[in-house]
PDB file of N, CA and C in Angstrom:
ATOM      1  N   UNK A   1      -7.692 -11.862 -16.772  1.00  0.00           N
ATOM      2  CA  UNK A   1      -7.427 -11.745 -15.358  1.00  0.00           C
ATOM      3  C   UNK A   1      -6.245 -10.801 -15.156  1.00  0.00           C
ATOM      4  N   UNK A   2      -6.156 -10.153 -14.222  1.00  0.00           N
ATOM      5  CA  UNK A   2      -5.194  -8.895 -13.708  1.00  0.00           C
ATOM      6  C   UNK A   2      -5.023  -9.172 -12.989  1.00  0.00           C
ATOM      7  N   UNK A   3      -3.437  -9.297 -12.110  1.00  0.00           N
ATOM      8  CA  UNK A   3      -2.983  -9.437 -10.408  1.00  0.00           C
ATOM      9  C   UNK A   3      -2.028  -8.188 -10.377  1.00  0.00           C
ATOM     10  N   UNK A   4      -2.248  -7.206  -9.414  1.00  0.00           N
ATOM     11  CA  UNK A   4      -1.907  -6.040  -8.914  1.00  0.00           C
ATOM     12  C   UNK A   4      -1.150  -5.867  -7.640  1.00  0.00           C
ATOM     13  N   UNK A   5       0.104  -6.223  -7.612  1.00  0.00           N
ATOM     14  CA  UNK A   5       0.663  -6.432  -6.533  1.00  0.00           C
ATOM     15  C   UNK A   5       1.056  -4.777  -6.356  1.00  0.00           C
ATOM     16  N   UNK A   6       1.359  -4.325  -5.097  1.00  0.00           N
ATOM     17  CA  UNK A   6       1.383  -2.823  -4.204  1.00  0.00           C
ATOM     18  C   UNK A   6       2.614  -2.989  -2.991  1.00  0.00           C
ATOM     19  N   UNK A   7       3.409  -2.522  -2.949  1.00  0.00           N
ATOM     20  CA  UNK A   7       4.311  -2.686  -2.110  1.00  0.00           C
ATOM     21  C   UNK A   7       4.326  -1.443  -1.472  1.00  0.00           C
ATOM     22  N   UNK A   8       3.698  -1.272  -0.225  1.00  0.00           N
ATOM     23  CA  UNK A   8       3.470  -0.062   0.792  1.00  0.00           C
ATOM     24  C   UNK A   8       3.519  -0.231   2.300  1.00  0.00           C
ATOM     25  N   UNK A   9       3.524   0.524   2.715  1.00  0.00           N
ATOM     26  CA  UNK A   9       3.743   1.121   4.401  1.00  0.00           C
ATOM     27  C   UNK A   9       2.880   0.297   4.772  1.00  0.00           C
ATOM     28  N   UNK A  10       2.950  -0.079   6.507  1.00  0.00           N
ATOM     29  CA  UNK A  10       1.562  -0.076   7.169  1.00  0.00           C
ATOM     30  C   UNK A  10       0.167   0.516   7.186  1.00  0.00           C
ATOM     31  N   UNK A  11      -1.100   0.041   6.605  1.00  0.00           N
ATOM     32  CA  UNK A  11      -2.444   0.980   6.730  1.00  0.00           C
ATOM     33  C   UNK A  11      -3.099   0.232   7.664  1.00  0.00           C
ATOM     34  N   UNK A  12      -4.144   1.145   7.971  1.00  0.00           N
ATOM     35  CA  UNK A  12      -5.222  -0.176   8.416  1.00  0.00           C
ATOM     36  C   UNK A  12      -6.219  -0.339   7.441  1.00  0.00           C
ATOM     37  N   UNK A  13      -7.439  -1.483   8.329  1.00  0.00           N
ATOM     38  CA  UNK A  13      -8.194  -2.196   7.168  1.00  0.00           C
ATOM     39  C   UNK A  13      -9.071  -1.029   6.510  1.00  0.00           C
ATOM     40  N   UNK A  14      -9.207  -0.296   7.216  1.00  0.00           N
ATOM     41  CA  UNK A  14      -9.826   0.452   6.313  1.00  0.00           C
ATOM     42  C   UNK A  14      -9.156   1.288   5.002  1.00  0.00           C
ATOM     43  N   UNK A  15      -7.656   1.572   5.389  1.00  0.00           N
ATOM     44  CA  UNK A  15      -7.244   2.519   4.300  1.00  0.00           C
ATOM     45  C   UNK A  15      -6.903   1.118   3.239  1.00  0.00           C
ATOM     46  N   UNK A  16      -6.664   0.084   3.838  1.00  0.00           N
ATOM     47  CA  UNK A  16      -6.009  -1.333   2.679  1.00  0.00           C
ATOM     48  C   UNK A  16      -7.105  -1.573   1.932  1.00  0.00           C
ATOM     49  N   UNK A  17      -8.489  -1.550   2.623  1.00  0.00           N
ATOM     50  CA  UNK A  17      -9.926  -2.018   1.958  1.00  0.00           C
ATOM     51  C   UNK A  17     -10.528  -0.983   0.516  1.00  0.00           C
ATOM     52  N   UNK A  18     -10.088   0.592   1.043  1.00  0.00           N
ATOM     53  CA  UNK A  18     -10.343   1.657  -0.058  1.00  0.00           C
ATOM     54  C   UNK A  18      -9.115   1.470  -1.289  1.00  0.00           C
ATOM     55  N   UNK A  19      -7.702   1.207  -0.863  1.00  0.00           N
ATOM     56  CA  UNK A  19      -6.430   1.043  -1.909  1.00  0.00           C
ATOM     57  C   UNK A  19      -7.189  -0.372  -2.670  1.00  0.00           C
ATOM     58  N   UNK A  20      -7.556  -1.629  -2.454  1.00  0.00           N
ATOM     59  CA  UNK A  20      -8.114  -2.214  -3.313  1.00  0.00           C
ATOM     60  C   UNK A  20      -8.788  -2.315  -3.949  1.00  0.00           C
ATOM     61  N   UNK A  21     -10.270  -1.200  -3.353  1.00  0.00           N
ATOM     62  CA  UNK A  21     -11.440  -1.409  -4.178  1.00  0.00           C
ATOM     63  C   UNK A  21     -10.902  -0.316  -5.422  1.00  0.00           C
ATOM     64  N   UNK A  22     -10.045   0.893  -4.771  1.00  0.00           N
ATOM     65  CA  UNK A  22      -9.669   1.929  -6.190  1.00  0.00           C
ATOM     66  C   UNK A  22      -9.143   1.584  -7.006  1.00  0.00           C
ATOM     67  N   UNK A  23      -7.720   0.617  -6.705  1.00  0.00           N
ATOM     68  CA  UNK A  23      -7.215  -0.381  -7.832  1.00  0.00           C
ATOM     69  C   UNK A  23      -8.007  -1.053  -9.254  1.00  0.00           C
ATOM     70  N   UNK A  24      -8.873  -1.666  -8.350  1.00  0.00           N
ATOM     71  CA  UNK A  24      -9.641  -2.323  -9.004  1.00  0.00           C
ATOM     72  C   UNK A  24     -10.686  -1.521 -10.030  1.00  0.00           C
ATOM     73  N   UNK A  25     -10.798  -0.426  -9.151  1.00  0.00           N
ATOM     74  CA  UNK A  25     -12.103   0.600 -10.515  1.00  0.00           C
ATOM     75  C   UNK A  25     -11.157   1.391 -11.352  1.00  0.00           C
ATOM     76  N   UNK A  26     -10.166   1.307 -11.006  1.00  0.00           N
ATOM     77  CA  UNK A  26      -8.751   1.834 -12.014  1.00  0.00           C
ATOM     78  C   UNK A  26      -8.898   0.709 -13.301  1.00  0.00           C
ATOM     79  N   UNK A  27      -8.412  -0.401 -12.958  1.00  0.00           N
ATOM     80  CA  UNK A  27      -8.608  -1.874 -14.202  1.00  0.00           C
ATOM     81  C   UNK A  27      -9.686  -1.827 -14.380  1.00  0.00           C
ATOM     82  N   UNK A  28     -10.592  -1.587 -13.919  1.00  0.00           N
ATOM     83  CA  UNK A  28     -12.376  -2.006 -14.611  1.00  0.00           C
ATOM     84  C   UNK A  28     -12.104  -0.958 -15.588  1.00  0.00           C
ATOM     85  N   UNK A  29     -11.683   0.651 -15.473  1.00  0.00           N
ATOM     86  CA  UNK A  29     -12.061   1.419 -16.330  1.00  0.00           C
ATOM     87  C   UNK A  29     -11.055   1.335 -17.562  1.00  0.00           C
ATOM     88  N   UNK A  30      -9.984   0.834 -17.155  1.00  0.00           N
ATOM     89  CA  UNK A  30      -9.069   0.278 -18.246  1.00  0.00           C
ATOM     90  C   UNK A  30      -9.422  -0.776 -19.148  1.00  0.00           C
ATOM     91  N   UNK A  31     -10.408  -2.028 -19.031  1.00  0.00           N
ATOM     92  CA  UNK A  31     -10.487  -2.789 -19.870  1.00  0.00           C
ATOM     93  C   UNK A  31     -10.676  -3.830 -18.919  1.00  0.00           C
ATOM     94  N   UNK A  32     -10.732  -4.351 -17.235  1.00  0.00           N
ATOM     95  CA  UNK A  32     -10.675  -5.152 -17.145  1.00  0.00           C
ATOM     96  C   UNK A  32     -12.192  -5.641 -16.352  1.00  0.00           C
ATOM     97  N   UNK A  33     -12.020  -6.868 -16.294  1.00  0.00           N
ATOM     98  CA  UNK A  33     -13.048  -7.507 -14.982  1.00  0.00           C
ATOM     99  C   UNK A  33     -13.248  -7.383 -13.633  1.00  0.00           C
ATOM    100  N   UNK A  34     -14.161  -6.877 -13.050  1.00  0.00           N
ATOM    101  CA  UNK A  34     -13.937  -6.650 -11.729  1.00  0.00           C
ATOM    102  C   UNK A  34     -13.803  -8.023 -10.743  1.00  0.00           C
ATOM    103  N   UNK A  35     -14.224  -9.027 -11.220  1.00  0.00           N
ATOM    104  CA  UNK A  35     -14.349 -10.682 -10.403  1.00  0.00           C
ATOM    105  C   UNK A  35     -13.127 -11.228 -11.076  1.00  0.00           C
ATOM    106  N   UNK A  36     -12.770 -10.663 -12.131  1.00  0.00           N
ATOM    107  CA  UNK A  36     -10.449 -11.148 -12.491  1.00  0.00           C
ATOM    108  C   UNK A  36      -9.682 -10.259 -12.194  1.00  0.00           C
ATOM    109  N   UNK A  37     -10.012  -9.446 -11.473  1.00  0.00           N
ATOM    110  CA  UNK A  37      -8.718  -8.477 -10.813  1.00  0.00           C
ATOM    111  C   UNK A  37      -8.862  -9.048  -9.490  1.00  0.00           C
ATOM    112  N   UNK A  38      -7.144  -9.599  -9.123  1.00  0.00           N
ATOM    113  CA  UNK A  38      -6.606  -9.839  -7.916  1.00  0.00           C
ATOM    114  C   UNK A  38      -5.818  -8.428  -7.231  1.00  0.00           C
ATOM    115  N   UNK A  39      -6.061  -7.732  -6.516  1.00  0.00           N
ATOM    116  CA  UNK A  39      -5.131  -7.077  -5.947  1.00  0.00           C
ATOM    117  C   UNK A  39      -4.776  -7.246  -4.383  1.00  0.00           C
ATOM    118  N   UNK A  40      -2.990  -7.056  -4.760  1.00  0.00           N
ATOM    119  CA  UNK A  40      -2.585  -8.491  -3.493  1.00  0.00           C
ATOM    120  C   UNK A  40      -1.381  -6.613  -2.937  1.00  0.00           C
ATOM    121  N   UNK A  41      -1.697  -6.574  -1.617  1.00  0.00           N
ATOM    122  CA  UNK A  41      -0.693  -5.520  -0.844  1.00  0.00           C
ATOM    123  C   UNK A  41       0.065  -6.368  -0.026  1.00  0.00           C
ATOM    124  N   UNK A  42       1.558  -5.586  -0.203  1.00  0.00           N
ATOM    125  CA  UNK A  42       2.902  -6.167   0.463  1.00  0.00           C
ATOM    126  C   UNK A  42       3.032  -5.042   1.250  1.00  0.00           C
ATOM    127  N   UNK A  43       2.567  -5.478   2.850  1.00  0.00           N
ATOM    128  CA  UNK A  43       2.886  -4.273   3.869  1.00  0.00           C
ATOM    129  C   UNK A  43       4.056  -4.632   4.367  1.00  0.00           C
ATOM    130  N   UNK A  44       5.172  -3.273   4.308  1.00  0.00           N
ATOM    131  CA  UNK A  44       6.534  -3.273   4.769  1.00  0.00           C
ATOM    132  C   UNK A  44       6.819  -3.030   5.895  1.00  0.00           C
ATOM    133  N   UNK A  45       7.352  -3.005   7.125  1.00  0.00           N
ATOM    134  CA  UNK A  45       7.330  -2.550   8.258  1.00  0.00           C
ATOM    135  C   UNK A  45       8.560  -0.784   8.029  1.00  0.00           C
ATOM    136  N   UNK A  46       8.080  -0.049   8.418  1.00  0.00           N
ATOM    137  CA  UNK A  46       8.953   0.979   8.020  1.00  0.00           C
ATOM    138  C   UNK A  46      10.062   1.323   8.807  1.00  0.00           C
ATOM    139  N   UNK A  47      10.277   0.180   9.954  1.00  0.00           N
ATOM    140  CA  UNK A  47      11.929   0.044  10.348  1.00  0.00           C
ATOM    141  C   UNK A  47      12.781  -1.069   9.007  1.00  0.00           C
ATOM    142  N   UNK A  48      12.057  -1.615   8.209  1.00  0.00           N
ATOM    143  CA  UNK A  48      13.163  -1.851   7.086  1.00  0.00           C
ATOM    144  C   UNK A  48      13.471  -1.806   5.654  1.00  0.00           C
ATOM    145  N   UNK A  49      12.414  -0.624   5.827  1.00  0.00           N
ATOM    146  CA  UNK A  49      12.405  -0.249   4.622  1.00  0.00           C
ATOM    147  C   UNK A  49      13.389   1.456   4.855  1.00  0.00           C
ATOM    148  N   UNK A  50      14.100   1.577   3.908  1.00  0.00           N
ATOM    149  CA  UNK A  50      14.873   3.088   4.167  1.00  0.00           C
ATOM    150  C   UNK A  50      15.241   3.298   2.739  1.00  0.00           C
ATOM    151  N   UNK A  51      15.439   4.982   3.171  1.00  0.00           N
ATOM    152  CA  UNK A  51      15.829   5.890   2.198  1.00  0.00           C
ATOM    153  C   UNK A  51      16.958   6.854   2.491  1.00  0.00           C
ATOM    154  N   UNK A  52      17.939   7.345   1.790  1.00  0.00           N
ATOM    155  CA  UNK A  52      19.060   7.656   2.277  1.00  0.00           C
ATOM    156  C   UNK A  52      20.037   7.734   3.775  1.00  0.00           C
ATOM    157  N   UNK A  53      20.130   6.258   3.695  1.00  0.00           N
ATOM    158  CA  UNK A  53      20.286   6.297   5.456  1.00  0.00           C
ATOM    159  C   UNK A  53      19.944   5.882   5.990  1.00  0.00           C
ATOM    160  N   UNK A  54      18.427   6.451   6.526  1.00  0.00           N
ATOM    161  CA  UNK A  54      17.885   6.669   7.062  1.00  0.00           C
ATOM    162  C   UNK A  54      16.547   5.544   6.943  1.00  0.00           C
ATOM    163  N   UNK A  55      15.815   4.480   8.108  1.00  0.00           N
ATOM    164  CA  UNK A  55      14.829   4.386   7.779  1.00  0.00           C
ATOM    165  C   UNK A  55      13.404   4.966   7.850  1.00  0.00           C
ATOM    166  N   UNK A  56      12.633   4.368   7.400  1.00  0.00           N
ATOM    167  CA  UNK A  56      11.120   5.356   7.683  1.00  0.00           C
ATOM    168  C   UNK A  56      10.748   5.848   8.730  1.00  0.00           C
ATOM    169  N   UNK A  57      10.892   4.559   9.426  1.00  0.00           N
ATOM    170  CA  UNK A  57      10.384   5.035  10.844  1.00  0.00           C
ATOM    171  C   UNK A  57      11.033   5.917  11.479  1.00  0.00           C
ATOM    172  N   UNK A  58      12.298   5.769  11.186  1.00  0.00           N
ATOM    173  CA  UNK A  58      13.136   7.139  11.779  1.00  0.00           C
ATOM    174  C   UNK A  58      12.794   8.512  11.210  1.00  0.00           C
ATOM    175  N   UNK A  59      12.401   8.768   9.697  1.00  0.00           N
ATOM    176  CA  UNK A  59      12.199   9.868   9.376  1.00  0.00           C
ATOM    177  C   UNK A  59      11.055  10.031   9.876  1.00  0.00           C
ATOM    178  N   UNK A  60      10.225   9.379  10.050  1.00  0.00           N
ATOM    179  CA  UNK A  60       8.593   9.815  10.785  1.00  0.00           C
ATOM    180  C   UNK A  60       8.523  10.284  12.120  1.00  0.00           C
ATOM    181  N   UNK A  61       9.308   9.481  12.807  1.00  0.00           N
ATOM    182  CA  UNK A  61       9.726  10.150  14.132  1.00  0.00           C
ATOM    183  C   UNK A  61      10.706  11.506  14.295  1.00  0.00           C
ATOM    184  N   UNK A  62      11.356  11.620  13.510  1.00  0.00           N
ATOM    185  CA  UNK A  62      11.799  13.346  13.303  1.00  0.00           C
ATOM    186  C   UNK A  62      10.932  14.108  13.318  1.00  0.00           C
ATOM    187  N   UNK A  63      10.130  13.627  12.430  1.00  0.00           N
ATOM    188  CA  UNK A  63       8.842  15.093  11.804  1.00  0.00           C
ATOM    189  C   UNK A  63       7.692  14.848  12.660  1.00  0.00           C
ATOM    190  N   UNK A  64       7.524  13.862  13.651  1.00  0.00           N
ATOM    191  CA  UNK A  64       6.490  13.826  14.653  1.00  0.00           C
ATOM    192  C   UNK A  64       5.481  13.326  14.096  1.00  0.00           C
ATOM    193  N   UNK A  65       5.930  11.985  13.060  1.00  0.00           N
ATOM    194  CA  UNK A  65       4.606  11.474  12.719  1.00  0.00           C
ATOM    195  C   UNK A  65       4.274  10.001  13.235  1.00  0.00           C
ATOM    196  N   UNK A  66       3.253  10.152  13.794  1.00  0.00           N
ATOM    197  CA  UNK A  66       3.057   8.410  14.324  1.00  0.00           C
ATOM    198  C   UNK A  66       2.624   7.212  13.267  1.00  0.00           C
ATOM    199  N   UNK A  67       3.114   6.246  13.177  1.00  0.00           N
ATOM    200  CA  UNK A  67       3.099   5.295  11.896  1.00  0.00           C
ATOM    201  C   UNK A  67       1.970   4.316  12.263  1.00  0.00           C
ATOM    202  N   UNK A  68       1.290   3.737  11.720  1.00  0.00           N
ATOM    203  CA  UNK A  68       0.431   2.877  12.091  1.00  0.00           C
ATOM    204  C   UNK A  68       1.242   1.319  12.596  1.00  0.00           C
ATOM    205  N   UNK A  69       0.203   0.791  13.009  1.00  0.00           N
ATOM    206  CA  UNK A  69       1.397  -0.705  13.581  1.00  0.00           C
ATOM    207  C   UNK A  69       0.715  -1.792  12.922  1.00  0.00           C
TER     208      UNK A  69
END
């Protein structure tokens, strides 16, 4: 059994639904089971997650990018 924890931004279900199934054909092609791989996503809100300073959401809003909610 494999558990694949992911610590990332806001997606929606669709981009969270493709990050798991690829995970998972990543471990299948490595050696594992596709019905014993758990892969579990930790969505961060990107007002608290930051990088020099600065948080995400703030750098996204500089560069004019809209963040998902």
């Amino acid at each position: 059994m494999a558990i694949v924890r992911v610590e990332l931004g806001r997606r929606s279900q669709e981009q969270r639904d493709a990050i798991i199934k690829g995970i998972t054909e990543v471990m299948v092609a490595n050696g594992a089971q596709s019905e014993g791989t758990q892969v579990i996503l930790y969505e961060l809100d990107m007002n608290v997650w930051g990088k020099g300073g600065k948080t995400f959401a703030q750098r996204a809003a500089e560069q004019g990018i809209t963040l998902p909610h």
